[in-house]
C-alpha atoms as a PDB file:
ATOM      1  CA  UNK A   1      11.817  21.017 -96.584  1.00  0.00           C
ATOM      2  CA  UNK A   2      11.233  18.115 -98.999  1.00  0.00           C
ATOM      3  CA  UNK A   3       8.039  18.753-101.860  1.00  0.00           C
ATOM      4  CA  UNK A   4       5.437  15.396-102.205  1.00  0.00           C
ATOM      5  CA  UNK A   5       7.068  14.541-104.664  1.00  0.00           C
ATOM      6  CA  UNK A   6      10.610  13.965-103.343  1.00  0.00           C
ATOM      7  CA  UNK A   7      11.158  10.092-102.147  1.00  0.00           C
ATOM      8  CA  UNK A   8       9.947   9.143 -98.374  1.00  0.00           C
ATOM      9  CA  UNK A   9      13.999   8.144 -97.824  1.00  0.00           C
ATOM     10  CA  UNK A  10      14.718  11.994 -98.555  1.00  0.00           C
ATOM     11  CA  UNK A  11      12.215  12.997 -96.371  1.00  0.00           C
ATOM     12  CA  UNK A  12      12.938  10.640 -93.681  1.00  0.00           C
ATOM     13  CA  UNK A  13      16.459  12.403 -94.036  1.00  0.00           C
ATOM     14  CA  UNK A  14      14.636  15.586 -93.820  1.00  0.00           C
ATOM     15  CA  UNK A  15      12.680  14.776 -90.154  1.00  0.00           C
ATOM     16  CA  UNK A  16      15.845  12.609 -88.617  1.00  0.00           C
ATOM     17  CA  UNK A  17      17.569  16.352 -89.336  1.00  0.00           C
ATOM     18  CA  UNK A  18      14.840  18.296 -87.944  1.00  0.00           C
ATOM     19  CA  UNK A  19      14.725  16.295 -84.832  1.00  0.00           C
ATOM     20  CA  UNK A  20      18.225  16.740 -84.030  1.00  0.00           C
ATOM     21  CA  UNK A  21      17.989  20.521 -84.401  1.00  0.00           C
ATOM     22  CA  UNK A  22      15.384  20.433 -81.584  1.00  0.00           C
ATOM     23  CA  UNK A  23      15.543  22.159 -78.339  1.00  0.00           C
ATOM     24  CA  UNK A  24      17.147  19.459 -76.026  1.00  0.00           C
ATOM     25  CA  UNK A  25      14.750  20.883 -73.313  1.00  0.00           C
ATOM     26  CA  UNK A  26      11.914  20.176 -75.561  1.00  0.00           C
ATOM     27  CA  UNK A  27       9.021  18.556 -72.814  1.00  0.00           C
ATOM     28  CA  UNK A  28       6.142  16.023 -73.724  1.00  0.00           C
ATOM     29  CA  UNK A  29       3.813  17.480 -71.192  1.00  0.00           C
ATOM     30  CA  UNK A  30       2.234  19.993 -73.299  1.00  0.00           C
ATOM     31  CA  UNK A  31       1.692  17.343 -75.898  1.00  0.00           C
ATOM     32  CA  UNK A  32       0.512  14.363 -72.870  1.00  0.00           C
ATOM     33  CA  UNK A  33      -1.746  17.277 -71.902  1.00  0.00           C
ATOM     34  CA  UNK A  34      -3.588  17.628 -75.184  1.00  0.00           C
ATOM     35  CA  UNK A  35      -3.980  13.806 -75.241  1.00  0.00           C
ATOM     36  CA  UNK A  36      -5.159  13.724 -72.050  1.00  0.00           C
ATOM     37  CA  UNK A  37      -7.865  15.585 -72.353  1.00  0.00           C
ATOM     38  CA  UNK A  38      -8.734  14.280 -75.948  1.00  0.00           C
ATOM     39  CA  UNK A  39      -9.245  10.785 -74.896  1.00  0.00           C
ATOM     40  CA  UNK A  40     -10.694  11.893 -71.302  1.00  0.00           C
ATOM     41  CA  UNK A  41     -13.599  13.714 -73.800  1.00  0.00           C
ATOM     42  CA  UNK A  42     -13.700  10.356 -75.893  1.00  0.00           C
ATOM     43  CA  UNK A  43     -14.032   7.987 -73.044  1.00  0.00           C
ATOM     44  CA  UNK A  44     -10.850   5.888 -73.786  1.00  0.00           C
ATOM     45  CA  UNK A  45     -10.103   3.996 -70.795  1.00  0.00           C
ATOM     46  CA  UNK A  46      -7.376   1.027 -72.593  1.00  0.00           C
ATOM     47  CA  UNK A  47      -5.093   2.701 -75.197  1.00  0.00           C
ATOM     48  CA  UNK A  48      -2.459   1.694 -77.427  1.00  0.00           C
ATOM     49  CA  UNK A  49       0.740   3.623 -77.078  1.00  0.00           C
ATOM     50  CA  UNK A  50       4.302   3.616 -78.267  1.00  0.00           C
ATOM     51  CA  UNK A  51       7.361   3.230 -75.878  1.00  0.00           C
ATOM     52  CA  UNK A  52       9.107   6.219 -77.436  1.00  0.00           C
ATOM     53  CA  UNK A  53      12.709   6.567 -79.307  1.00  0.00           C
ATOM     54  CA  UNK A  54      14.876   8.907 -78.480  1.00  0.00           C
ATOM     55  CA  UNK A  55      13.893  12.309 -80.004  1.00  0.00           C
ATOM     56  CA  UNK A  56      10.016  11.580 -79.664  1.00  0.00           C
ATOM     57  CA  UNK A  57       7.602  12.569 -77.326  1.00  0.00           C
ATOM     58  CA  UNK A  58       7.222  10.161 -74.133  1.00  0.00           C
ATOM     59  CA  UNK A  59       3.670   8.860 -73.553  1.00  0.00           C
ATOM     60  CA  UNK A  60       4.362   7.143 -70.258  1.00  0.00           C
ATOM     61  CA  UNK A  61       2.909   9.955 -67.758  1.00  0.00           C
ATOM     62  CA  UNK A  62      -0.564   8.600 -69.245  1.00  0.00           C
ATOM     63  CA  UNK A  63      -0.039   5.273 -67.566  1.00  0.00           C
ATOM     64  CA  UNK A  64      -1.113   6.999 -64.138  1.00  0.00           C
ATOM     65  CA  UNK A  65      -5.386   7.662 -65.974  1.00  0.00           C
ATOM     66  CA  UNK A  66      -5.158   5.049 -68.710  1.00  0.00           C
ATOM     67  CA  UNK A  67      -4.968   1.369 -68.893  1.00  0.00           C
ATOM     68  CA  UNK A  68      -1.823   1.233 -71.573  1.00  0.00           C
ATOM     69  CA  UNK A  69      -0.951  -1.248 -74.152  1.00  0.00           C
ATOM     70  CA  UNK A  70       2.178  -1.207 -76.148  1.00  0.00           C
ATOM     71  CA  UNK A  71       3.640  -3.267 -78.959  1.00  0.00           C
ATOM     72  CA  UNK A  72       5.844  -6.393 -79.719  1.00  0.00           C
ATOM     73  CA  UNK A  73       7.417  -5.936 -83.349  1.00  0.00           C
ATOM     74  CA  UNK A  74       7.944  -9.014 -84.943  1.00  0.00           C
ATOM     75  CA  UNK A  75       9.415  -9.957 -88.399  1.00  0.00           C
ATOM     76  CA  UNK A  76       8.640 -13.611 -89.486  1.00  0.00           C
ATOM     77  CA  UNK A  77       6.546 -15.062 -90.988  1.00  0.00           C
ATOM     78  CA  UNK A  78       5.618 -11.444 -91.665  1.00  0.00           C
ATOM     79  CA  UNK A  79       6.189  -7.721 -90.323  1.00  0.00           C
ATOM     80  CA  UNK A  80       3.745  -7.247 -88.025  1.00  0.00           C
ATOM     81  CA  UNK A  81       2.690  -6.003 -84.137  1.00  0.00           C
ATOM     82  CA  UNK A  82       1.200  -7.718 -81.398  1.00  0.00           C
ATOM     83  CA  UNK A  83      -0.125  -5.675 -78.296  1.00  0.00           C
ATOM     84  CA  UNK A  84       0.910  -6.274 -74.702  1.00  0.00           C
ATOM     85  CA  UNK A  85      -0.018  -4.375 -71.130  1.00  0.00           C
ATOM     86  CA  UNK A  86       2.398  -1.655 -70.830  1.00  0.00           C
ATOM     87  CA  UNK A  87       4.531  -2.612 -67.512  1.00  0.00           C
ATOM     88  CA  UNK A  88       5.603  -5.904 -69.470  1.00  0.00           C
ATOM     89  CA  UNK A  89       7.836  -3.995 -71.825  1.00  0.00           C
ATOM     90  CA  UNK A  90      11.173  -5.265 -70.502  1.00  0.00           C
ATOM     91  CA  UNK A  91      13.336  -5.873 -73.726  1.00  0.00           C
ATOM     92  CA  UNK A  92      14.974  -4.158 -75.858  1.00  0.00           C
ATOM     93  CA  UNK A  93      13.436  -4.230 -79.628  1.00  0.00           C
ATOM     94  CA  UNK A  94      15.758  -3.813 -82.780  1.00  0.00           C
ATOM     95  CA  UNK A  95      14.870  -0.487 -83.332  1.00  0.00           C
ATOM     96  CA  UNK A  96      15.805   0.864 -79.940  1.00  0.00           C
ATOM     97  CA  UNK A  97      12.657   0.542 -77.827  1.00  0.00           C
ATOM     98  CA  UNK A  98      11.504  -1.212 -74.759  1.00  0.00           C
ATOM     99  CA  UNK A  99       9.196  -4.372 -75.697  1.00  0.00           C
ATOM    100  CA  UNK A 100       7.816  -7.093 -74.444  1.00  0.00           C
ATOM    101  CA  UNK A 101       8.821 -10.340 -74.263  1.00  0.00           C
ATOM    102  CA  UNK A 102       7.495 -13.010 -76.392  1.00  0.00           C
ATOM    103  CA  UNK A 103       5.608 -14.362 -73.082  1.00  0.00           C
ATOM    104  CA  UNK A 104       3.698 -11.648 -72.600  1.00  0.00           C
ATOM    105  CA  UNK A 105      -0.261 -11.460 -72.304  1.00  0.00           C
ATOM    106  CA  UNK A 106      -1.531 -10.239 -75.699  1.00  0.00           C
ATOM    107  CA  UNK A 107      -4.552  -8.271 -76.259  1.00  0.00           C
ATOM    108  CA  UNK A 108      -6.783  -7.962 -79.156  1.00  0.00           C
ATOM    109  CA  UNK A 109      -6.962  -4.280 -80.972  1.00  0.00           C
ATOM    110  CA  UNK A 110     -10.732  -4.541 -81.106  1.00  0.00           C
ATOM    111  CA  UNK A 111     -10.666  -4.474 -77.253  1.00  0.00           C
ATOM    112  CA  UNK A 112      -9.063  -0.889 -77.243  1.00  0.00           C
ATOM    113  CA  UNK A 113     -10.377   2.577 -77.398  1.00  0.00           C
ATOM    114  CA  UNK A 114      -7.772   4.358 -78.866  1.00  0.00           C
ATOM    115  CA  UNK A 115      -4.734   4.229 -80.339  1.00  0.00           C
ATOM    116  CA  UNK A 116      -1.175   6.360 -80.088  1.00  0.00           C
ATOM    117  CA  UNK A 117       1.291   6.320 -83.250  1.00  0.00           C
ATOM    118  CA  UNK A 118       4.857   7.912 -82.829  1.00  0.00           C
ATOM    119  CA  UNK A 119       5.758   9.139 -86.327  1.00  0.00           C
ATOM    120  CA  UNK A 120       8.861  11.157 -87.952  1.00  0.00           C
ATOM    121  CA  UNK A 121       6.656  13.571 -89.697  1.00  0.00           C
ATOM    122  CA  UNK A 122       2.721  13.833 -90.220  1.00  0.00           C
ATOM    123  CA  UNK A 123       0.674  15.976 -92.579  1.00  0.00           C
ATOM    124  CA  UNK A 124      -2.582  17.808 -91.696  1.00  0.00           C
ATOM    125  CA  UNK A 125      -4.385  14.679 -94.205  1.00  0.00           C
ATOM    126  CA  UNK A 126      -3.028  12.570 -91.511  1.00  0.00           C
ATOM    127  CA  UNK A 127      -0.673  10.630 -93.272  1.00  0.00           C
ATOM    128  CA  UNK A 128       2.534   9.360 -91.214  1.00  0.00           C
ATOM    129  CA  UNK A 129       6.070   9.097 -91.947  1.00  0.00           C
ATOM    130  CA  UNK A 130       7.623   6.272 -90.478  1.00  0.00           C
ATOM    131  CA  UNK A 131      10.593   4.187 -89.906  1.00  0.00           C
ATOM    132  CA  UNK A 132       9.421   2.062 -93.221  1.00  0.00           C
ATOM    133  CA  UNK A 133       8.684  -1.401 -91.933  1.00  0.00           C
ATOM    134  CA  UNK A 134       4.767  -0.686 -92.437  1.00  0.00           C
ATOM    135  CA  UNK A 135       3.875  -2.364 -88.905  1.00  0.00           C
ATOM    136  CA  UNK A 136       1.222   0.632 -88.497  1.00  0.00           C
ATOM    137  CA  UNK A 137      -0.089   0.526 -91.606  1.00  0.00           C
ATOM    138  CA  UNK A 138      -0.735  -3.155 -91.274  1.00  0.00           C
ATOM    139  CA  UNK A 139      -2.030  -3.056 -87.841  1.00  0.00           C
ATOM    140  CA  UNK A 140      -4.774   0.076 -88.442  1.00  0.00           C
ATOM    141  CA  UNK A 141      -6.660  -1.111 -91.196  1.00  0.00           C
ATOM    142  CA  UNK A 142      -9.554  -2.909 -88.709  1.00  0.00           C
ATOM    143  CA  UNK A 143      -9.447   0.175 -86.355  1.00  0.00           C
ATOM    144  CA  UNK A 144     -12.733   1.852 -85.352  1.00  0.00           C
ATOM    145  CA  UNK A 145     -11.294   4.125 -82.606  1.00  0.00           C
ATOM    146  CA  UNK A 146      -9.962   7.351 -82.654  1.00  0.00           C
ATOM    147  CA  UNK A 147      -5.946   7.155 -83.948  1.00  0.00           C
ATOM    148  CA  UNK A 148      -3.586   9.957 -83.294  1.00  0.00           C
ATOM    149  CA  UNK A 149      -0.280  10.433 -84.591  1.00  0.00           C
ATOM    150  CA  UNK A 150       1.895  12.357 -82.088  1.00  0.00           C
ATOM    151  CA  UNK A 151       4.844  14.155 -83.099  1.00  0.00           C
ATOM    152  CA  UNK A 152       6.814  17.692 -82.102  1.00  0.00           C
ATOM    153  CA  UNK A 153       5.183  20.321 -83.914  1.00  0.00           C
ATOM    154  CA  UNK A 154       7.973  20.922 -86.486  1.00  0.00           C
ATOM    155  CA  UNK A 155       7.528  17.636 -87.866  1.00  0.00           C
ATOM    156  CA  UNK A 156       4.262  18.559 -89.171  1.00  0.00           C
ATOM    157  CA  UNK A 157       4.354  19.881 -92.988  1.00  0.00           C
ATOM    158  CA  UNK A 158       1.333  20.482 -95.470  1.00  0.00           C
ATOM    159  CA  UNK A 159       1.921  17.150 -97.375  1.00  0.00           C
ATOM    160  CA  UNK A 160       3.885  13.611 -97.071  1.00  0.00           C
ATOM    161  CA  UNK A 161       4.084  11.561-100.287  1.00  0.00           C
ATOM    162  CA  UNK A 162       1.236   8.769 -99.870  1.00  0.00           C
ATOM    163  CA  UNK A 163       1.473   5.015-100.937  1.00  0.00           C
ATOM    164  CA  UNK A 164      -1.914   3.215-101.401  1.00  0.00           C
ATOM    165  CA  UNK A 165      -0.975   0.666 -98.062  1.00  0.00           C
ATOM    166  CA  UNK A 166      -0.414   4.270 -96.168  1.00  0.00           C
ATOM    167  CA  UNK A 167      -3.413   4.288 -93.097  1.00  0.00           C
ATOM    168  CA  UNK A 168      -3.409   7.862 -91.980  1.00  0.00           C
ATOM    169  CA  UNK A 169      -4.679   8.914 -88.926  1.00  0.00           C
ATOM    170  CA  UNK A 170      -7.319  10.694 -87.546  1.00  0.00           C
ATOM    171  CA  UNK A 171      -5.764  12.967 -85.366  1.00  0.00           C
ATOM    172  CA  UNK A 172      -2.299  14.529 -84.344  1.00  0.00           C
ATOM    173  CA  UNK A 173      -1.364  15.774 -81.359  1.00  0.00           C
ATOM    174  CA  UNK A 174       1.830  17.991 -81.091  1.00  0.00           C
ATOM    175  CA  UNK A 175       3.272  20.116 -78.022  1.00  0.00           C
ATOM    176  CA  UNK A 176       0.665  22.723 -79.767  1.00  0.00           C
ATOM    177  CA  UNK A 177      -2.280  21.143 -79.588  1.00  0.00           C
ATOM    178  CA  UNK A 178      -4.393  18.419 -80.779  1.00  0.00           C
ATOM    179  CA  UNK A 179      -5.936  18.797 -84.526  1.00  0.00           C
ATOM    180  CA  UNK A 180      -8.427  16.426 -86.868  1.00  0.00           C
ATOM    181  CA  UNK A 181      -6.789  15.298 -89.680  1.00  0.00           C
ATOM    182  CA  UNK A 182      -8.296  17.124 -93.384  1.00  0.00           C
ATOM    183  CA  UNK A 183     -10.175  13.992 -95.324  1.00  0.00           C
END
């Protein structure tokens, strides 16, 4: 495993090799479980989840208790994400995952109750490694709600190199369970 100090592309290398070393088997119900019952406790009826990539745990089994949202990524005039109800995903995004179209209904962020990152790696501070495009990290800033990064359990490490525009999470939720992030 990479130190902090070794570059986010080396660790990126890193958790795209520990994913494919993973059980094949490897089932998101433990981890849909955990976050199930976390935002149950919290209240969280609309929630902002990620169609997931191969290799990544599948949030879709909370569409049957939650009112989902999922996101649009778009690149110009800048990187950023715009949210959409989750049965309009329909098109494939660049990266790989099902999106909506352009025409669908957006929703505001303030008008959800939580909010469900996929991630390559997180550390127990909460900080995520992504795919580098920053959408995240733009889109949390104005957050209140809970945030949880969710990720298989060996993706988790004691710490991730941190940029100041990094917006770790609150929360992570692996097949294991479902921690606080440390301050």
């Amino acid at each position: 495993m990479p130190d902090v100090t070794t570059s986010k592309a080396d660790w990126r290398a890193w958790a795209f090799a520990t994913r494919q070393s993973l059980p094949a088997d490897l089932d998101p119900a433990d981890v849909v479980g955990h976050l199930r019952a976390f935002l149950q406790g919290r209240g969280a009826r609309r929630v902002l989840a990620y169609r997931a990539l191969p290799g990544e745990p599948d949030m879709s089994a909370l569409a049957q208790e939650f009112e989902l949202f999922t996101t649009r990524t778009l690149y110009k005039p800048e990187r950023h994400l715009t949210l959409h109800p989750w049965d309009t995903a329909s098109e494939v995004s660049k990266f790989g995952y099902l999106q909506p179209p352009a025409s669908a209904p957006q929703v505001a962020l303030t008008s959800l109750d939580a909010v469900l990152l996929p991630g390559l790696a997180y550390d127990r501070h909460g900080v995520r490694l992504g795919y580098g495009g920053g959408f995240y990290d733009r889109l949390l800033p104005g957050f209140v709600g809970p945030s949880v990064g969710v990720v298989w359990s060996a993706l988790t490490v004691p710490h991730l190199p941190r940029e100041p525009h990094d917006c770790p999470v609150g929360w992570v939720a692996t097949e294991q369970g479902l921690w606080q992030t440390e301050a």
